[in-house]
Protein backbone atom coordinates (compact mmCIF):
# COMPACT_ATOMS: atom_id res chain seq x y z
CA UNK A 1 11.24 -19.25 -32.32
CA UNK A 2 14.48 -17.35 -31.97
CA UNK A 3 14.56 -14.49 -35.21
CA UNK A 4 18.33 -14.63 -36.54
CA UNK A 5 19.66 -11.26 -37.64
CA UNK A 6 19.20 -12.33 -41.55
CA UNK A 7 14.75 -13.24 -40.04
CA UNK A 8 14.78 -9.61 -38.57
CA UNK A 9 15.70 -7.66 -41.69
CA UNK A 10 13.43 -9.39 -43.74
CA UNK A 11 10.85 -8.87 -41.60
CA UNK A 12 11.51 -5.09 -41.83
CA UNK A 13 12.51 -5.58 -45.80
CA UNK A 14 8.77 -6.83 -45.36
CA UNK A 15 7.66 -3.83 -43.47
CA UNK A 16 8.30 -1.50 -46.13
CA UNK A 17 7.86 -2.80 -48.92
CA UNK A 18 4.41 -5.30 -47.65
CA UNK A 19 6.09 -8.18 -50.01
CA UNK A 20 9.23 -9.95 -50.44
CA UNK A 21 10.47 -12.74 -52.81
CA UNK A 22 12.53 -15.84 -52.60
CA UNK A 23 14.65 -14.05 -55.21
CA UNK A 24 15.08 -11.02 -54.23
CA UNK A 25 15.97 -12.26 -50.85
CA UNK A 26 18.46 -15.16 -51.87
CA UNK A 27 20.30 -12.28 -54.15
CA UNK A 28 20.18 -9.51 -51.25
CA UNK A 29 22.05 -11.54 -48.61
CA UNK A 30 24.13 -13.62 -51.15
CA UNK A 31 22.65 -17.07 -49.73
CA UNK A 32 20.79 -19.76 -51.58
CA UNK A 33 16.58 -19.79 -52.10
CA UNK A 34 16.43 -22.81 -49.95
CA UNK A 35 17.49 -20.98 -47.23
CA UNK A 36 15.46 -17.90 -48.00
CA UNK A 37 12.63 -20.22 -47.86
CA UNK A 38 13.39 -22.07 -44.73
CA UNK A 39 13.49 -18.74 -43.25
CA UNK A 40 10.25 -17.88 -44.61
CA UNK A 41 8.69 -21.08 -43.47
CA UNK A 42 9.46 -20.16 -39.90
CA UNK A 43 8.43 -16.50 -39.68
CA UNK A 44 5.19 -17.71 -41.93
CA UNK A 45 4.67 -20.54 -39.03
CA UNK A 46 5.37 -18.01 -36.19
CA UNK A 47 2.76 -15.69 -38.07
CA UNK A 48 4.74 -12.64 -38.76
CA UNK A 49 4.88 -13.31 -42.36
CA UNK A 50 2.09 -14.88 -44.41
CA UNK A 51 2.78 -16.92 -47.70
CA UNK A 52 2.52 -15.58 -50.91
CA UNK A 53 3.39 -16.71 -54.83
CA UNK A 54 6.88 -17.05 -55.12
CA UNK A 55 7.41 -15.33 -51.37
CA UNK A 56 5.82 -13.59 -48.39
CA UNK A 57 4.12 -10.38 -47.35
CA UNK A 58 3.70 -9.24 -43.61
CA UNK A 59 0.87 -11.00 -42.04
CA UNK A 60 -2.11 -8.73 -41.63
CA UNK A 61 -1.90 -8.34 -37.46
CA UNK A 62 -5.66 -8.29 -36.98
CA UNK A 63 -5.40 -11.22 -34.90
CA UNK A 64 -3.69 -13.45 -32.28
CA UNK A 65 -2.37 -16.92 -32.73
CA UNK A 66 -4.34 -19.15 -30.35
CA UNK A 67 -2.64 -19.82 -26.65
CA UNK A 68 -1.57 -23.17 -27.49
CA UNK A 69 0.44 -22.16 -30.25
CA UNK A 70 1.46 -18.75 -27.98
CA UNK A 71 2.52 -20.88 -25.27
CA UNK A 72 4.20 -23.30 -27.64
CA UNK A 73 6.60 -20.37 -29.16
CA UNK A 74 10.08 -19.93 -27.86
CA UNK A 75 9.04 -21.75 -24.65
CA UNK A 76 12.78 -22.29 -23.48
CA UNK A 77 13.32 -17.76 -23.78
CA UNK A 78 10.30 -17.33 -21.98
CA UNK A 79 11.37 -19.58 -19.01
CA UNK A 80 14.80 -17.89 -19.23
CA UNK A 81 13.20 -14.02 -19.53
CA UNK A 82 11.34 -15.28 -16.55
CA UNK A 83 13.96 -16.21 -14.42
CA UNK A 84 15.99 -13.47 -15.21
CA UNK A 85 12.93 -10.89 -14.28
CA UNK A 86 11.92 -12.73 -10.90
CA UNK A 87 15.62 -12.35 -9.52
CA UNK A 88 14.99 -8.23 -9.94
CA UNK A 89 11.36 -8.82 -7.62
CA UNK A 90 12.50 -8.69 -4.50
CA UNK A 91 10.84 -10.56 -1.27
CA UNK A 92 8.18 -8.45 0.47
CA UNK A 93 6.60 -6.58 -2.23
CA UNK A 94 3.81 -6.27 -4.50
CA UNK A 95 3.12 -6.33 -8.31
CA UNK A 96 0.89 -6.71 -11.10
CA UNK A 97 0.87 -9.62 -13.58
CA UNK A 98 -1.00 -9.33 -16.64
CA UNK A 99 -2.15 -11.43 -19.35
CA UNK A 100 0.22 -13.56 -21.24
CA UNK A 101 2.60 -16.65 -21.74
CA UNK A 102 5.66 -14.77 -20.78
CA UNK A 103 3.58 -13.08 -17.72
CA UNK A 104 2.33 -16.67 -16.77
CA UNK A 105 6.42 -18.10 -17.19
CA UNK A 106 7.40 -15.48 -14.31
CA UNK A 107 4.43 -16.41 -12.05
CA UNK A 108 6.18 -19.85 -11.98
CA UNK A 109 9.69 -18.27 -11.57
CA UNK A 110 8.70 -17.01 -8.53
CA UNK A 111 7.49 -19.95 -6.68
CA UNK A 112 10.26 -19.25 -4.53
CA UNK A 113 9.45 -15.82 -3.70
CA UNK A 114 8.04 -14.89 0.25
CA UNK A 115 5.73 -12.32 1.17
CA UNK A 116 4.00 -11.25 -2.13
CA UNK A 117 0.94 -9.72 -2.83
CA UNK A 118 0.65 -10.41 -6.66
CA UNK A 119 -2.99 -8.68 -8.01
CA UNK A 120 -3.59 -10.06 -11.38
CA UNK A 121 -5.95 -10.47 -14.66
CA UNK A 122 -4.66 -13.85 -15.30
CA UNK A 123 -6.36 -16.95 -13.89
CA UNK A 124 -3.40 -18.99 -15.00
CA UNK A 125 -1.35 -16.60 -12.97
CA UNK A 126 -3.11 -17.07 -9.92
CA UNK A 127 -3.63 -20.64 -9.82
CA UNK A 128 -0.06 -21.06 -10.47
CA UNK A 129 0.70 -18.46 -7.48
CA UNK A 130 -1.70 -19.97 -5.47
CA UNK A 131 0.96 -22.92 -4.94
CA UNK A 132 3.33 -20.61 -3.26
CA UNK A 133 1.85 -20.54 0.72
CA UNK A 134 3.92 -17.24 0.76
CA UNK A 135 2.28 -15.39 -2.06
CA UNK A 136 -0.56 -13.55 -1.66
CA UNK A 137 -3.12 -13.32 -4.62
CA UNK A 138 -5.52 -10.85 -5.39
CA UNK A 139 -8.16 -11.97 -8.51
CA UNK A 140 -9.60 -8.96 -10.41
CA UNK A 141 -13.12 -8.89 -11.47
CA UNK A 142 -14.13 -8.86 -15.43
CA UNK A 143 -15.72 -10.81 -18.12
CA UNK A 144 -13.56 -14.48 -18.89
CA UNK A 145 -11.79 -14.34 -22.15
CA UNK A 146 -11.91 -18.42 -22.57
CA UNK A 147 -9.42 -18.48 -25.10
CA UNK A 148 -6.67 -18.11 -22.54
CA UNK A 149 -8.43 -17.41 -18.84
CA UNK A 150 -7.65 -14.00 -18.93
CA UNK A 151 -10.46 -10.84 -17.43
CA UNK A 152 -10.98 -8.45 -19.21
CA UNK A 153 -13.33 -4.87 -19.43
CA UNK A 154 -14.40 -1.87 -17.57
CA UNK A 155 -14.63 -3.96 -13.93
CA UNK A 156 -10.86 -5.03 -14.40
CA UNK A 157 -9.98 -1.70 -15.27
CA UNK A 158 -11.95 -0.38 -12.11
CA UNK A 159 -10.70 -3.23 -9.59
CA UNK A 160 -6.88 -2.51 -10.92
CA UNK A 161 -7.30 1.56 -9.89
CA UNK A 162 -7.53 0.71 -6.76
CA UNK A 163 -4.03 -0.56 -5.90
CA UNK A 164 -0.93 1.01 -6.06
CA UNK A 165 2.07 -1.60 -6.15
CA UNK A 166 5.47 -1.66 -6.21
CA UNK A 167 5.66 -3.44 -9.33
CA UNK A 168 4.08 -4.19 -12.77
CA UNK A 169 4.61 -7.13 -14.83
CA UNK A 170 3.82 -7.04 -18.05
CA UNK A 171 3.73 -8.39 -21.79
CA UNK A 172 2.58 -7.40 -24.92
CA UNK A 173 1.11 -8.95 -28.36
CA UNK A 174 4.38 -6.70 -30.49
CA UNK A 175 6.86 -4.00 -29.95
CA UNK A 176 7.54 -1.55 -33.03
CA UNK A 177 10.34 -0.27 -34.30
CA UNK A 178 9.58 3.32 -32.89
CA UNK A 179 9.00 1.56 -29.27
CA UNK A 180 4.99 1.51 -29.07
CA UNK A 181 3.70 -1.91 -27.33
CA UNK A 182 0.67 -3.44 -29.26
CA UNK A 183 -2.01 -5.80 -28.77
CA UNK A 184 -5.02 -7.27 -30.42
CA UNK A 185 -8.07 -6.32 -28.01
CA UNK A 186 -8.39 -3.21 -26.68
CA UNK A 187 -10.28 -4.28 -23.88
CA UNK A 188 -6.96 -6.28 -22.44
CA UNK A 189 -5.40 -2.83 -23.33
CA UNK A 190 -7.13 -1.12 -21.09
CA UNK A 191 -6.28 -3.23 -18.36
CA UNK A 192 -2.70 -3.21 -19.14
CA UNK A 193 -2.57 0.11 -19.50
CA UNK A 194 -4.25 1.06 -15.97
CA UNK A 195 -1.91 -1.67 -14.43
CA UNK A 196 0.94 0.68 -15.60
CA UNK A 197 -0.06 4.19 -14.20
CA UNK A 198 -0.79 2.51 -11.22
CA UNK A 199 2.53 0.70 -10.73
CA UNK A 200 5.67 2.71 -9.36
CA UNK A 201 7.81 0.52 -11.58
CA UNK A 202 6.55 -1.32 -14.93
CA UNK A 203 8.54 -4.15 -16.87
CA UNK A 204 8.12 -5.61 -20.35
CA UNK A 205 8.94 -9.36 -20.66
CA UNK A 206 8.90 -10.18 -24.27
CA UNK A 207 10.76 -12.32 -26.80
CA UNK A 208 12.58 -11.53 -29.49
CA UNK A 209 9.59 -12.68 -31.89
CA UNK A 210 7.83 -9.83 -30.48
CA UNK A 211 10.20 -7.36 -32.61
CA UNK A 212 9.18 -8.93 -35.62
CA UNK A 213 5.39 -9.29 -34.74
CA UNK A 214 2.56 -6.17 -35.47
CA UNK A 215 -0.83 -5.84 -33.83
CA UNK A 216 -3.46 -2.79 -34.00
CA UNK A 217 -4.14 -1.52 -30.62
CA UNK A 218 -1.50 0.40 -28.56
CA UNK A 219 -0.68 -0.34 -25.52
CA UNK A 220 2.01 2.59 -24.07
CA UNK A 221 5.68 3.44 -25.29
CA UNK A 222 8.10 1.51 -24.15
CA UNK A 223 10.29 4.28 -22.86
CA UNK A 224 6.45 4.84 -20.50
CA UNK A 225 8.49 1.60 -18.47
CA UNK A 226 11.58 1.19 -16.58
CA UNK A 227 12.67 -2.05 -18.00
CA UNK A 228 12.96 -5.03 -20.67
CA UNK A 229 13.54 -8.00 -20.25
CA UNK A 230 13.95 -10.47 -23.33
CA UNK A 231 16.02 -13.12 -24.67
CA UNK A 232 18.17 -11.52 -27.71
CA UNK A 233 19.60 -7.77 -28.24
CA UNK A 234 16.89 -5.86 -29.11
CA UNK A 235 16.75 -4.32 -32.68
CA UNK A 236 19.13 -1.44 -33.36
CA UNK A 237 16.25 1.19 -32.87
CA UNK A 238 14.46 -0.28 -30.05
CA UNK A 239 17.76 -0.44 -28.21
CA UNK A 240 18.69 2.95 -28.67
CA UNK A 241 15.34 4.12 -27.97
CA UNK A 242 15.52 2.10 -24.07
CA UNK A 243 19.29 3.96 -24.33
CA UNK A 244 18.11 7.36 -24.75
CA UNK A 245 15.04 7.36 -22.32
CA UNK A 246 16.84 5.44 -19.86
CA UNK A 247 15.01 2.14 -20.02
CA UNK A 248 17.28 -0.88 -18.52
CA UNK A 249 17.38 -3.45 -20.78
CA UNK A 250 18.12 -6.75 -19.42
CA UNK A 251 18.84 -9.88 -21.67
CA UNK A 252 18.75 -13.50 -21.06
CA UNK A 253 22.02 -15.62 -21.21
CA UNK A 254 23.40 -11.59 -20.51
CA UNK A 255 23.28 -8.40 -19.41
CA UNK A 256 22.78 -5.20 -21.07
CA UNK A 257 21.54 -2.94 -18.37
CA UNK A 258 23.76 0.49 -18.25
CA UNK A 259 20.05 2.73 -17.01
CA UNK A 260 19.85 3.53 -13.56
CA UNK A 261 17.98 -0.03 -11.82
């Protein structure tokens, strides 16, 4: 799903006021209910709103949507944020790759990479690495989260501490406004989080739906990384926020990236 500017304020009209109505909406930005509703329907099916009498209210955030319908949201941006982040990894090199669809998206884009040593929480990740003959992987220990064959716990944060790579790849359940990275478990936080102190330089890959999204656990800040890469302008806030703390902020289809690579 790609948010249109009209989808992102109502999401925040949403944020503030935890309901909004066809009405309201329709009268606010001078268009008809229909397409108030139509643009309900789609943040309701991408689960950043949830359905309500005559409207919607922001959906609750206690929870992820399954990996088949993760994967199955704004497939085409992730395959773009992924090329576009895999031409800034250079050759002969090593990163991080954590859980996610986006993460798993670059792990493909770099099938073309040589000399890699990729270390990674994500068994998607490395059998999809383990194509490349040039690409060496590096599977850390944990308890299997089935729902999406990532590892997770106190081993993976252990096995992670004891690298320190060039670079981390990394994505995240929802970015808010005032630049925190979220998640639902806060055991896959843990990880994440120990992947980015031990990474000289940490990237975000997220889509735009994740500006719109809310989860409970913290992750970092984003101005904690040196880069984003997504698939729309970020929000007004969350782009002055990469702006001020010097955070380069690369888009998809373009190029917003005036921060110091």
């Amino acid at each position: 799903m790609t948010t249109s500017f009209r989808q992102q304020e109502i999401v925040e009209l949403a944020r503030r006021a935890r309901r909004v109505t066809v009405e309201e909406l329709a009268e606010r930005f001078n268009v008809t209910r229909q397409t108030i509703r139509r643009d309900l329907a789609e943040l309701c099916e991408a689960r950043v709103l949830a359905r309500t009498h005559g409207g919607a209210m922001l959906a609750s955030g206690v929870a992820n949507a399954g990996y088949a319908d993760r994967a199955a949201t704004a497939g085409d941006s992730k395959t773009e944020i992924a090329r576009l982040c895999a031409a800034h990894i250079p050759d002969d090199c090593s990163l991080f790759i954590n859980i996610g669809t986006t993460t798993e998206a670059v792990a493909r884009a770099l099938s073309g990479h040589r000399n890699l040593l990729v270390i990674t929480n994500n068994l998607n990740v490395a059998n999809t690495l383990a194509q490349n003959p040039h690409c060496e992987v590096i599977v850390a220990g944990g308890v299997l989260r089935r729902s999406d064959n990532g590892l997770v716990g106190e081993a993976t944060v252990d096995f992670i501490r004891q690298f320190k790579v060039d670079h981390a790849i990394i994505g995240a359940s929802a970015v808010d406004a005032d630049g925190a990275l979220l998640d639902y478990d806060f055991r896959e936080v843990r990880v994440a989080q120990a992947i980015i102190s031990n990474a000289r330089r940490s990237c975000l890959v997220a889509d735009a739906t994740k500006f719109t999204r809310t989860a409970p656990v913290r992750i970092a800040r984003l101005t904690d990384l040196d880069a984003l890469f997504t698939d729309e302008t970020p929000p007004q806030a969350i782009d002055a926020l990469c702006r001020e703390h010097g955070v380069a902020v690369h888009v998809a289809g373009g190029r917003r990236a005036e921060a110091a690579e």
